[in-house]
Each structure stands twice: as C-alpha cells, then as structure tokens.
N, C-alpha and C. Protein backbone atom coordinates (compact mmCIF):
# COMPACT_ATOMS: atom_id res chain seq x y z
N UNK A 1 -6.60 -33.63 -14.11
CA UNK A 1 -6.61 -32.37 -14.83
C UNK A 1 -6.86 -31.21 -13.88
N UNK A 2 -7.82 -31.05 -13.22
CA UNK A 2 -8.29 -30.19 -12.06
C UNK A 2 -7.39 -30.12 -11.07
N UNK A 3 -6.32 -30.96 -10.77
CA UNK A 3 -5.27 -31.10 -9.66
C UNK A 3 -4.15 -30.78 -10.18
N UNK A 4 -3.68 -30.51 -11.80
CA UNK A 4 -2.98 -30.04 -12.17
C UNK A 4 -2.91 -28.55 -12.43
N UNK A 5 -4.16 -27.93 -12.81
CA UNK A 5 -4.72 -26.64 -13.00
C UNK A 5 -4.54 -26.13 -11.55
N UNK A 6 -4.94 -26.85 -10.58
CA UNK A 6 -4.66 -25.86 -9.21
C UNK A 6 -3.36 -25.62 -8.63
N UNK A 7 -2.57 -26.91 -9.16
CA UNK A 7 -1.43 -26.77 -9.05
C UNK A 7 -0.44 -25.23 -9.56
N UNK A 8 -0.90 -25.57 -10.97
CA UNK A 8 -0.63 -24.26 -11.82
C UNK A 8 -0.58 -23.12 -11.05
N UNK A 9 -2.21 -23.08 -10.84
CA UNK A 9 -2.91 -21.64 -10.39
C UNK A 9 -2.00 -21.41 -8.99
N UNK A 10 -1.83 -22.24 -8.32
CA UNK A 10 -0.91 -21.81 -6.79
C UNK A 10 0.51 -21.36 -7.09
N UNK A 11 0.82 -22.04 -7.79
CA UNK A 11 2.63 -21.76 -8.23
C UNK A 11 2.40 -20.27 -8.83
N UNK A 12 1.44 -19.85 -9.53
CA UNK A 12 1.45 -18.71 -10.48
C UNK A 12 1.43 -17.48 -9.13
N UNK A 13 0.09 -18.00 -8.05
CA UNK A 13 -0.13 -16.88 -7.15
C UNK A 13 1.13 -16.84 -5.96
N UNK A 14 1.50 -17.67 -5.73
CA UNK A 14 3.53 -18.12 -5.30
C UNK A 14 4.03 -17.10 -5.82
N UNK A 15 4.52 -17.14 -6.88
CA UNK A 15 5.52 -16.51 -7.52
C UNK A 15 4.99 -14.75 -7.46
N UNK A 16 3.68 -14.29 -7.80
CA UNK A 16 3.36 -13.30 -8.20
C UNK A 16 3.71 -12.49 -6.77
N UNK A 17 2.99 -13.02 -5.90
CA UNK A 17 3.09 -12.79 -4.27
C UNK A 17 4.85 -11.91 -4.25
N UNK A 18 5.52 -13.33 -4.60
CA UNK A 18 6.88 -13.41 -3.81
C UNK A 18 7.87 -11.40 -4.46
N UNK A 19 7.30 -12.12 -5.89
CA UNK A 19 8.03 -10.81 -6.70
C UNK A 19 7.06 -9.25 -6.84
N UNK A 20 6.02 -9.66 -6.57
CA UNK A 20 5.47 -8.03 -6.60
C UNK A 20 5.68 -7.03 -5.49
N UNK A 21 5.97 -5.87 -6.06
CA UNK A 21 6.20 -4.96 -5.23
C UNK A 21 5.19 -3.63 -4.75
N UNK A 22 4.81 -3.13 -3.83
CA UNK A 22 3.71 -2.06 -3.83
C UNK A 22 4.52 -1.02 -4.86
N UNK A 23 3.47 -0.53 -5.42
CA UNK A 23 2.93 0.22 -6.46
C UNK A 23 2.37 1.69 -5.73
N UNK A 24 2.95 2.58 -4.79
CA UNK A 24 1.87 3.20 -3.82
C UNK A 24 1.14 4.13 -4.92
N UNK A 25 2.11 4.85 -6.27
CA UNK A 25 1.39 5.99 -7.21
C UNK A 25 -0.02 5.36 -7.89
N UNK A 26 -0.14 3.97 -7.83
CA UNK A 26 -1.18 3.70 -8.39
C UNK A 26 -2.22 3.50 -7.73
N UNK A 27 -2.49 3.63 -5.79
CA UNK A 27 -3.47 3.90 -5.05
C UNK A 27 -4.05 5.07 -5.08
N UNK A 28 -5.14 4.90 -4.66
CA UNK A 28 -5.61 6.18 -4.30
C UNK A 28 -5.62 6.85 -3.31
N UNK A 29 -5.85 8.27 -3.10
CA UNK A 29 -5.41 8.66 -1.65
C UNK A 29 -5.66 7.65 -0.55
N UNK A 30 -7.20 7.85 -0.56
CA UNK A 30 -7.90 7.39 0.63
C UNK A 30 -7.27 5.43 0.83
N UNK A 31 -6.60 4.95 -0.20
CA UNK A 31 -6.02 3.79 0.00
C UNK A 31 -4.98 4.03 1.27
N UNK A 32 -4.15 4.74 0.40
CA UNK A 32 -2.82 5.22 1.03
C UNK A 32 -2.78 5.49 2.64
N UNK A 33 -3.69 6.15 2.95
CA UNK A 33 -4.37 6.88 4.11
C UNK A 33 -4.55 5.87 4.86
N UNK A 34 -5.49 4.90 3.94
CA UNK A 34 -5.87 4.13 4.82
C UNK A 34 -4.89 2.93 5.27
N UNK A 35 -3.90 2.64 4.65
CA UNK A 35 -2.96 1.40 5.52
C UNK A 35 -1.38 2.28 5.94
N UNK A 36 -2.18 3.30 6.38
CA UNK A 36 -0.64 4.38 7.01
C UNK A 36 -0.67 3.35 8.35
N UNK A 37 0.39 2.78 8.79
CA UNK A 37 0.40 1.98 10.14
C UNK A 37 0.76 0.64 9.90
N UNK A 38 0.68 -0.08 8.22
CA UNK A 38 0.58 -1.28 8.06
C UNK A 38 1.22 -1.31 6.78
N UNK A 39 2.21 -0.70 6.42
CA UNK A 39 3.32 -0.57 5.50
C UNK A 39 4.26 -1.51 5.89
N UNK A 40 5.06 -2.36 4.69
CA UNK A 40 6.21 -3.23 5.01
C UNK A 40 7.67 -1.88 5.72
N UNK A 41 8.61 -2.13 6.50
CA UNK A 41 9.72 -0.94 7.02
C UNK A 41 9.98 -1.08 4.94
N UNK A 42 10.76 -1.90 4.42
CA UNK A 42 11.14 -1.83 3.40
C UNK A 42 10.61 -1.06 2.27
N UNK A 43 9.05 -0.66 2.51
CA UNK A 43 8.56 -0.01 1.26
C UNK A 43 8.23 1.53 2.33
N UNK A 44 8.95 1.30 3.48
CA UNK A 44 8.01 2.82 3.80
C UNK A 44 8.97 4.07 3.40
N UNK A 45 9.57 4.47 2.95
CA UNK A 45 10.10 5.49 2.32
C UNK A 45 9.69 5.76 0.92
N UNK A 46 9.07 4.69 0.53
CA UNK A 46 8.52 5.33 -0.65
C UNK A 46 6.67 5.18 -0.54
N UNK A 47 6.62 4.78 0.17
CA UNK A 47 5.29 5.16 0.49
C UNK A 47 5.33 6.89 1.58
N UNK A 48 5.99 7.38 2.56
CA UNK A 48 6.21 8.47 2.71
C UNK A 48 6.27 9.35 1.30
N UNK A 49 7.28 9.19 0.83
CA UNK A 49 7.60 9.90 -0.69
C UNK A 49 6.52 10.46 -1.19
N UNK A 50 5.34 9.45 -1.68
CA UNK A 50 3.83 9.50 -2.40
C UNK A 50 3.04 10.12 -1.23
N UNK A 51 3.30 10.21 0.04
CA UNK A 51 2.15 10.41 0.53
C UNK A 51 2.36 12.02 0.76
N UNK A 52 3.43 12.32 0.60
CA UNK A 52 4.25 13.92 0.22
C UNK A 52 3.69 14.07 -0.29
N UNK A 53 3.67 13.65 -2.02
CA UNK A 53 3.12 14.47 -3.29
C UNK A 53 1.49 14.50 -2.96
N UNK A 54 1.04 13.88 -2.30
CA UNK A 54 -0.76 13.88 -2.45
C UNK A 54 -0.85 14.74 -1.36
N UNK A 55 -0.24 15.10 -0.39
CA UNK A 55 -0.69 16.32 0.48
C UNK A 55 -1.68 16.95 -0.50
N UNK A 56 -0.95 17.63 -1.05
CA UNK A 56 -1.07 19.05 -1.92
C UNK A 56 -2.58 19.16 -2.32
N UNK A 57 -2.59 17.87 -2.72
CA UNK A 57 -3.78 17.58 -3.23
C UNK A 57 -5.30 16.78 -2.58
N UNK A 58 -4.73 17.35 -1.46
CA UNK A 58 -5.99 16.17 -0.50
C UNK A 58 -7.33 17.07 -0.40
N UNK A 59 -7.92 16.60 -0.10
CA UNK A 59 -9.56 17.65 0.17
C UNK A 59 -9.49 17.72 1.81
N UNK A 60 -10.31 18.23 2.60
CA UNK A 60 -10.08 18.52 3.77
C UNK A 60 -10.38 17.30 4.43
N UNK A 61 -11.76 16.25 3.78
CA UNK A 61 -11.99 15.12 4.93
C UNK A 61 -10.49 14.27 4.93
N UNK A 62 -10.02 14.26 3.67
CA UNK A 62 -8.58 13.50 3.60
C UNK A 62 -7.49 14.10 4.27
N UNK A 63 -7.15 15.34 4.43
CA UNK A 63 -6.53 16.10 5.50
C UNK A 63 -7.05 15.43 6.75
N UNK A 64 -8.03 15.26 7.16
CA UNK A 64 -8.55 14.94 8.31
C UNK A 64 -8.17 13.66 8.59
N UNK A 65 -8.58 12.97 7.81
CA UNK A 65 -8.07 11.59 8.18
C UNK A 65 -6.60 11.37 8.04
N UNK A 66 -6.01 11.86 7.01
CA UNK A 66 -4.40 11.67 7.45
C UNK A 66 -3.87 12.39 8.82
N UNK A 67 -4.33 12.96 8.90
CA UNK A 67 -3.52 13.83 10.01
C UNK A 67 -3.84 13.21 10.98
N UNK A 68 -4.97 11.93 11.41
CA UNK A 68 -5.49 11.22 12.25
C UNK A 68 -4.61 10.15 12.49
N UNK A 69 -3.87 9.79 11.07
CA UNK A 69 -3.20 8.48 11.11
C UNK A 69 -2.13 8.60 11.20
N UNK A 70 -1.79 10.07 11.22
CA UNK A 70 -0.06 10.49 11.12
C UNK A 70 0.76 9.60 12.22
N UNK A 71 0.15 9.69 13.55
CA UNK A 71 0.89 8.94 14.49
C UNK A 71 1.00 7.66 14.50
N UNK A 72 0.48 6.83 13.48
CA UNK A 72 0.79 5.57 13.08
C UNK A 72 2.05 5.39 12.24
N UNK A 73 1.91 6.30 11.68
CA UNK A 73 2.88 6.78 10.28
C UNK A 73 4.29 7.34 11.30
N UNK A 74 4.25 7.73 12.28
CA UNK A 74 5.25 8.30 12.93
C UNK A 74 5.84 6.93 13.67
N UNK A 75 5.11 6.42 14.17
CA UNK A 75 5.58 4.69 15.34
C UNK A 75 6.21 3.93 14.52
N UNK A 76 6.16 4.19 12.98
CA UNK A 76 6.65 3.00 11.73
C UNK A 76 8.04 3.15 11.94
C-alpha cells in the first residue's frame, strides 16, 4: 500500500514538474529580482516583459537591487 502511494505521489510530482510553466505575474518583486541570472532562455522574455511592468512600481531598495542584478539579466 505505502509503495503504491509513493508510487502515485512520484508520477503526480513527474508530471506536474514536466508540464508546469513559470507563472512570473504571480511572484513577487523581490522573487523576480531575485532569480534575475537563473531564468530558463525559454521563459526569459516573459520574465523580462513582467520585470518591465514592476519597474514602475519598485521602492528604491528594489531599484537597488535590480539594478545590481541587471548584468546577470544582460549575460542571459
């Protein structure tokens, strides 16, 4: 029973893995900010995209730190 349930549980986290896609509007800045450098190439245009719209809206330590990570964000 227990070897079938884990079975389950792996195939479920398999599959979820394989098909989920980042979500970047549902991070929060300081998420975003923080894995600028460690984006898949495939999702980084829309992670650029989002990280556009939150400029606007950053506070200055978040200005600070993006603008820190920009050159990570630039090497991608």
């Amino acid at each position: 029973m227990i070897k079938i349930l884990s079975i389950f549980l792996s195939s479920l986290l398999i599959t979820s893995l394989l098909y989920a896609e980042e979500n970047f509007s549902e991070m929060s800045t300081q998420e975003l900010i923080s894995i600028i450098g460690y984006v898949k190439k495939s999702d980084l245009q829309k992670f650029k995209n989002e990280l556009q719209i939150r400029i606007k809206t950053m506070n200055e330590a978040e200005k600070k730190t993006y603008k820190k990570n920009l050159e990570k964000l630039e090497k991608s």
